[in-house]
Protein backbone atom coordinates (compact mmCIF):
# COMPACT_ATOMS: atom_id res chain seq x y z
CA UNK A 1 -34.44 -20.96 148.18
CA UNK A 2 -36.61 -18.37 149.70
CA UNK A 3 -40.99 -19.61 149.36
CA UNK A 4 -42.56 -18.56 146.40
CA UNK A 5 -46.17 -16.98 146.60
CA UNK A 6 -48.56 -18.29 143.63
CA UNK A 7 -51.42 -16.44 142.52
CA UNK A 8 -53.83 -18.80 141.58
CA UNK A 9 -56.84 -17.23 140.51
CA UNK A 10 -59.48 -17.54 142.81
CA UNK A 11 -56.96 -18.74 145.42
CA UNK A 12 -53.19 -17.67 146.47
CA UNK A 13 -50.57 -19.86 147.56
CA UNK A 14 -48.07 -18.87 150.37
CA UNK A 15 -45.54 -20.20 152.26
CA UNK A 16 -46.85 -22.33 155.53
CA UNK A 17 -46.95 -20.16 159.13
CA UNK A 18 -47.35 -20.32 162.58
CA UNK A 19 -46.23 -16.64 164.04
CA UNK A 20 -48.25 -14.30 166.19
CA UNK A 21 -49.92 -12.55 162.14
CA UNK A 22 -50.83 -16.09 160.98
CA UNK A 23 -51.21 -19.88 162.37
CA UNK A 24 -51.74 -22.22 159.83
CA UNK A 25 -51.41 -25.61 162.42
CA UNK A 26 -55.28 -25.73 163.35
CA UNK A 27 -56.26 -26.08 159.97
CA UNK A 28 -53.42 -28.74 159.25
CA UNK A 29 -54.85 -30.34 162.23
CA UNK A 30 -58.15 -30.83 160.30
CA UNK A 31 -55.85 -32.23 157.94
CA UNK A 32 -54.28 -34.96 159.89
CA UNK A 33 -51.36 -32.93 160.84
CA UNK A 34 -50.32 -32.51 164.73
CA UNK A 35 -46.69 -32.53 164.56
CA UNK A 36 -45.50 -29.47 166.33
CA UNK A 37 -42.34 -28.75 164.43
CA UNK A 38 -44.51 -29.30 160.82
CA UNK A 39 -43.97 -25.69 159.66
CA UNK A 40 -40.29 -25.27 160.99
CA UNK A 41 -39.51 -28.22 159.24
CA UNK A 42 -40.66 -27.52 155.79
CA UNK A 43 -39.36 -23.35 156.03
CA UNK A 44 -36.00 -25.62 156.64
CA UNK A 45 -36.95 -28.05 153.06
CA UNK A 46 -37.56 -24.81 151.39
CA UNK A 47 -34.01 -23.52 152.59
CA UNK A 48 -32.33 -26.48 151.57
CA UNK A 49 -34.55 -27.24 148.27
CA UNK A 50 -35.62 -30.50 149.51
CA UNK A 51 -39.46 -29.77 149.69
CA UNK A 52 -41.34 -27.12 148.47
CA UNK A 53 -44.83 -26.41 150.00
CA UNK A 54 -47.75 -23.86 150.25
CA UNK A 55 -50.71 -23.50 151.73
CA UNK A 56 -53.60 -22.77 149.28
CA UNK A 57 -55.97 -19.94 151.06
CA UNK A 58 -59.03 -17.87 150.63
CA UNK A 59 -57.83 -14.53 149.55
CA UNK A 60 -59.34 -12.19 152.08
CA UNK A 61 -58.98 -14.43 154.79
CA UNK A 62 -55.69 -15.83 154.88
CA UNK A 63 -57.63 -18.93 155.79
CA UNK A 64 -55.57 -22.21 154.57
CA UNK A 65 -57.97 -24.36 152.83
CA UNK A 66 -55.34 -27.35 151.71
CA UNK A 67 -51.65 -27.83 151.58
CA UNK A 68 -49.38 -28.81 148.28
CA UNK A 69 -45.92 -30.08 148.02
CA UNK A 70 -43.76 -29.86 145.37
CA UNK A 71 -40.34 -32.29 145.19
CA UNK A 72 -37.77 -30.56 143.11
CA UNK A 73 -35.94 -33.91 142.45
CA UNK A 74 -39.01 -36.07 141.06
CA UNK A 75 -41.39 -33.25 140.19
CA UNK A 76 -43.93 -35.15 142.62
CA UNK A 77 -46.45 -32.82 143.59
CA UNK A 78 -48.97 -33.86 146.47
CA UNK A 79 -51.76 -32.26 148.52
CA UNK A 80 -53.77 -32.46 151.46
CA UNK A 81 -57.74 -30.91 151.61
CA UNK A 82 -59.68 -29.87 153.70
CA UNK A 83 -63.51 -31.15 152.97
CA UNK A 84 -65.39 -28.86 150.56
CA UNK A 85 -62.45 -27.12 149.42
CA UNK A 86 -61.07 -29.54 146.66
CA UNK A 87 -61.55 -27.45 143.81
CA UNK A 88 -58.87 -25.15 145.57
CA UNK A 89 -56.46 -28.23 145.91
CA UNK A 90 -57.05 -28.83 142.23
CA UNK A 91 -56.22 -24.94 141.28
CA UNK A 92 -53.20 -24.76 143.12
CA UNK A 93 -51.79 -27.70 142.54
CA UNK A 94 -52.04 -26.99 138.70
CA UNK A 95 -50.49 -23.84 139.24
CA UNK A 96 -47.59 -25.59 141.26
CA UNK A 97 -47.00 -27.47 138.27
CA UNK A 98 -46.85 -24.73 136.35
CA UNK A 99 -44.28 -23.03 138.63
CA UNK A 100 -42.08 -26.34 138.61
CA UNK A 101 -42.07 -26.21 134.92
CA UNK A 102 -41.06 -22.49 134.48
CA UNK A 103 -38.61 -22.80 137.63
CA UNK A 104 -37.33 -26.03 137.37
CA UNK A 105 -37.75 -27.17 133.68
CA UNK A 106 -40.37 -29.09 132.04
CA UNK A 107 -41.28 -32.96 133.32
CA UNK A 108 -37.95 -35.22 133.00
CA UNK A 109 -35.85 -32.22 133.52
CA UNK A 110 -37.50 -31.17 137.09
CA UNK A 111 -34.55 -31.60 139.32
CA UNK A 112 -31.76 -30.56 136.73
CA UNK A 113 -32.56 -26.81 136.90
CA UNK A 114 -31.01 -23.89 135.08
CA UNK A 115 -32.16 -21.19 136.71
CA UNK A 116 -31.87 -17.98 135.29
C-alpha cells in the first residue's frame, strides 16, 4: 500500500522522509529515535501493510511535531510527541482512527479489510 496523507485540521499527516526536500530524523531524534534506517524501514511496513505511520506536522512548515502508527492487524494505534505539541498527537491520532475505520473496517474487523 502506497502512504496515505491525512488532513487533520489544524495539522496534516504525511508519510515519514529523509530526502534532500524533507528530513524528518532530527526531529525523531528529539523523540528518542536514532536508528538510521527508521524511515526506510517503515516506507518498507507501508509496502508490505505491516505498519502504517505518519508524521503529524505544522502545515506551512512541513515541521514534524509527533509520529503515529497504525497496525492494520490489531488496529493498535501509537504515537510519539514532541513536548508542547500533544494536542497535535491527540488530533492526528483521532484522525488515524478514523482512517483505519473507513479503510480497514470498524474495531474487531481492523485487519479483515474489504477494500473497495
Amino acid at each position: 500500500m502506497e502512504p496515505v496523507e491525512i488532513n487533520a485540521g489544524a495539522w496534516y499527516l504525511r508519510a515519514l522522509r529523509a530526502d534532500d526536500r524533507v528530513d524528518d530524523r532530527s526531529a525523531l531524534a528529539e523523540l528518542g529515535e536514532h536508528r538510521p534506517d527508521y524511515v526506510e524501514r517503515l516506507a518498507a511496513q507501508w509496502d508490505s501493510e505491516e505498519l502504517c505511520s505518519w508524521a503529524i506536522c505544522e502545515p506551512t512548515t512541513g515541521e514534524l511535531l509527533a509520529e503515529v502508527t497504525l497496525d492494520p492487524s490489531t488496529g493498535v494505534i501509537g504515537s510519539r510527541v514532541r513536548p508542547g505539541h500533544e494536542q497535535a498527537a491527540q488530533t492526528g491520532a483521532a484522525a488515524v482512527q478514523r482512517f483505519a475505520e473507513a479503510f480497514f473496517g470498524p474495531p474487531g474487523r481492523i485487519g479483515r479489510a474489504q477494500r473497495p
